[in-house]
C-alpha atoms as a PDB file:
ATOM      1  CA  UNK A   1    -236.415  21.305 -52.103  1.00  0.00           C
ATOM      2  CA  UNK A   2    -239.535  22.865 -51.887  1.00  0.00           C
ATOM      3  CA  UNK A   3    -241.041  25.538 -49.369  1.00  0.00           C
ATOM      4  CA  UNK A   4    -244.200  24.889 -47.661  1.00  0.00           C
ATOM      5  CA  UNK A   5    -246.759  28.523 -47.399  1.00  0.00           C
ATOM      6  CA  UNK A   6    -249.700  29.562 -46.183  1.00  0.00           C
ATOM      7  CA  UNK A   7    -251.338  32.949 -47.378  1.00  0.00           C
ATOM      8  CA  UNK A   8    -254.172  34.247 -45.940  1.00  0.00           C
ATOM      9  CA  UNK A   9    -254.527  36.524 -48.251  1.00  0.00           C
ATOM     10  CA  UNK A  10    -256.472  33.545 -50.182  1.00  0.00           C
ATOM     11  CA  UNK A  11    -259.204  33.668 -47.805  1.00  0.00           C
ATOM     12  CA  UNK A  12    -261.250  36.238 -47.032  1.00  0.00           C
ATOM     13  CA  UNK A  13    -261.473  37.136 -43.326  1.00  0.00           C
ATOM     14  CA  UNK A  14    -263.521  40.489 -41.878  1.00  0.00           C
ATOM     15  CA  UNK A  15    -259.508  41.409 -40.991  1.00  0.00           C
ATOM     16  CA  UNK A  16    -258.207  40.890 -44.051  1.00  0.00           C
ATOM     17  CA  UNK A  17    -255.279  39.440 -42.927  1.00  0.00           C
ATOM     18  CA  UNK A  18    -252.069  39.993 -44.894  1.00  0.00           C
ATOM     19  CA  UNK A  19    -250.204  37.218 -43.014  1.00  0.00           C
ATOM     20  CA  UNK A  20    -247.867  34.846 -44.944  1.00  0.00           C
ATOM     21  CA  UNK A  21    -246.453  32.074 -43.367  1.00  0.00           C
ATOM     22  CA  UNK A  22    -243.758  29.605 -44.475  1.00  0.00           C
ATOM     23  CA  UNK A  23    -242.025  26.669 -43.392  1.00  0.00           C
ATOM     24  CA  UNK A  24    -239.529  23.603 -44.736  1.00  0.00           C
ATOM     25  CA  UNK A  25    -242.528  21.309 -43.624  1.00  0.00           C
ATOM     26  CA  UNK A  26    -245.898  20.397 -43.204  1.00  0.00           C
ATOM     27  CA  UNK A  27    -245.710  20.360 -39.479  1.00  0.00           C
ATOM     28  CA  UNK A  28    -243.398  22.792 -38.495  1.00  0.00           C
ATOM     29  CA  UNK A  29    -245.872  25.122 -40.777  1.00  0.00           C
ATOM     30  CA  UNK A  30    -249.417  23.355 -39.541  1.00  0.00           C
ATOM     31  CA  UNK A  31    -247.875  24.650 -35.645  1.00  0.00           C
ATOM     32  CA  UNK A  32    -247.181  27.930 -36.752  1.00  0.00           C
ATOM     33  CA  UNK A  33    -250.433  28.430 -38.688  1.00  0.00           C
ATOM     34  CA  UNK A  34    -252.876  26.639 -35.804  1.00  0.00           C
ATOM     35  CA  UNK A  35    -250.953  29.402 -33.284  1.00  0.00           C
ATOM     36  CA  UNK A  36    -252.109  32.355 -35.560  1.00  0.00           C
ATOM     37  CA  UNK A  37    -255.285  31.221 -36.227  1.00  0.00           C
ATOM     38  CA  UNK A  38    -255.847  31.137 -32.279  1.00  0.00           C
ATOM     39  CA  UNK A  39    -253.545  34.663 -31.853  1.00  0.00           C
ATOM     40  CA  UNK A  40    -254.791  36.762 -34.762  1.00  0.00           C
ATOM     41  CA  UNK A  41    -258.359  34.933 -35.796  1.00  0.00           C
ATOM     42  CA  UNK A  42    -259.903  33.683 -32.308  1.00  0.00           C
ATOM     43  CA  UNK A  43    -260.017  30.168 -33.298  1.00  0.00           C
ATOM     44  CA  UNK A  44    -259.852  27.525 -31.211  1.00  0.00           C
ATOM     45  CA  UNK A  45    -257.450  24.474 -31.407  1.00  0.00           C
ATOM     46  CA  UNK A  46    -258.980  21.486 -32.771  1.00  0.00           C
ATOM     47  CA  UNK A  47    -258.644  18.717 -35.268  1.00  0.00           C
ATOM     48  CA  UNK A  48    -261.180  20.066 -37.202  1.00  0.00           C
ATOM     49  CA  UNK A  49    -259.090  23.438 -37.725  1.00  0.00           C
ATOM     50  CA  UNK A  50    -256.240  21.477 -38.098  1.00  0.00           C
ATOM     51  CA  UNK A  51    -257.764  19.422 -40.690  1.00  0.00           C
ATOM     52  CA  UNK A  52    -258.600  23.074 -42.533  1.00  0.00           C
ATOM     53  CA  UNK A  53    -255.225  24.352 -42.288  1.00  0.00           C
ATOM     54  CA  UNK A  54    -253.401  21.260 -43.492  1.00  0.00           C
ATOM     55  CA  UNK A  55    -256.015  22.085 -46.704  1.00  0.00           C
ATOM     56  CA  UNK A  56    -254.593  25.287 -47.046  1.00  0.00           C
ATOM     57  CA  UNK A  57    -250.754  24.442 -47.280  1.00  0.00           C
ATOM     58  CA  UNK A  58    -249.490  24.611 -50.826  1.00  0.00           C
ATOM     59  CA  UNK A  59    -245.902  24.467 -51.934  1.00  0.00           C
ATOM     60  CA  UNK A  60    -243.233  26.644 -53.839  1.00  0.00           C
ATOM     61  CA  UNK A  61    -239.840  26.144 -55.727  1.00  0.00           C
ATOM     62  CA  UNK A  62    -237.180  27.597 -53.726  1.00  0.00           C
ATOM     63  CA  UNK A  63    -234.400  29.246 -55.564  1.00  0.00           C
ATOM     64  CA  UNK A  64    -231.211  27.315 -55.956  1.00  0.00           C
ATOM     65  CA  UNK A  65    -228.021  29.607 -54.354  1.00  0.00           C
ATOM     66  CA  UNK A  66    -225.434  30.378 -56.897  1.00  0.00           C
END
């Protein structure tokens, strides 16, 4: 299974946000991400910003437990 992330780090803001968010799914992490962009970045919610963000998800391996 793979991990869904976010990392704002990859684009530049004046706050150069640190922020890293993950989640097991698009969705769950598209919610989380919208509600920082309004919280942290003063955006407003809209499909365009939603449209953004579901550009900006990427994916990682998660490690396997022993």
């Amino acid at each position: 299974m793979e991990r869904k992330y976010i990392d704002c780090r990859e684009y530049p803001s004046e706050m150069n946000c640190t922020v890293m968010l993950s989640a097991d799914s698009d969705d769950e992490l598209l919610e989380a991400a919208v509600q920082h962009a309004i919280a942290v970045h003063g955006e407003k919610d809209t499909p365009g910003l939603r449209t953004e963000i579901r550009k900006m998800i990427k994916s990682m391996p998660v490690a396997k437990a022993a």
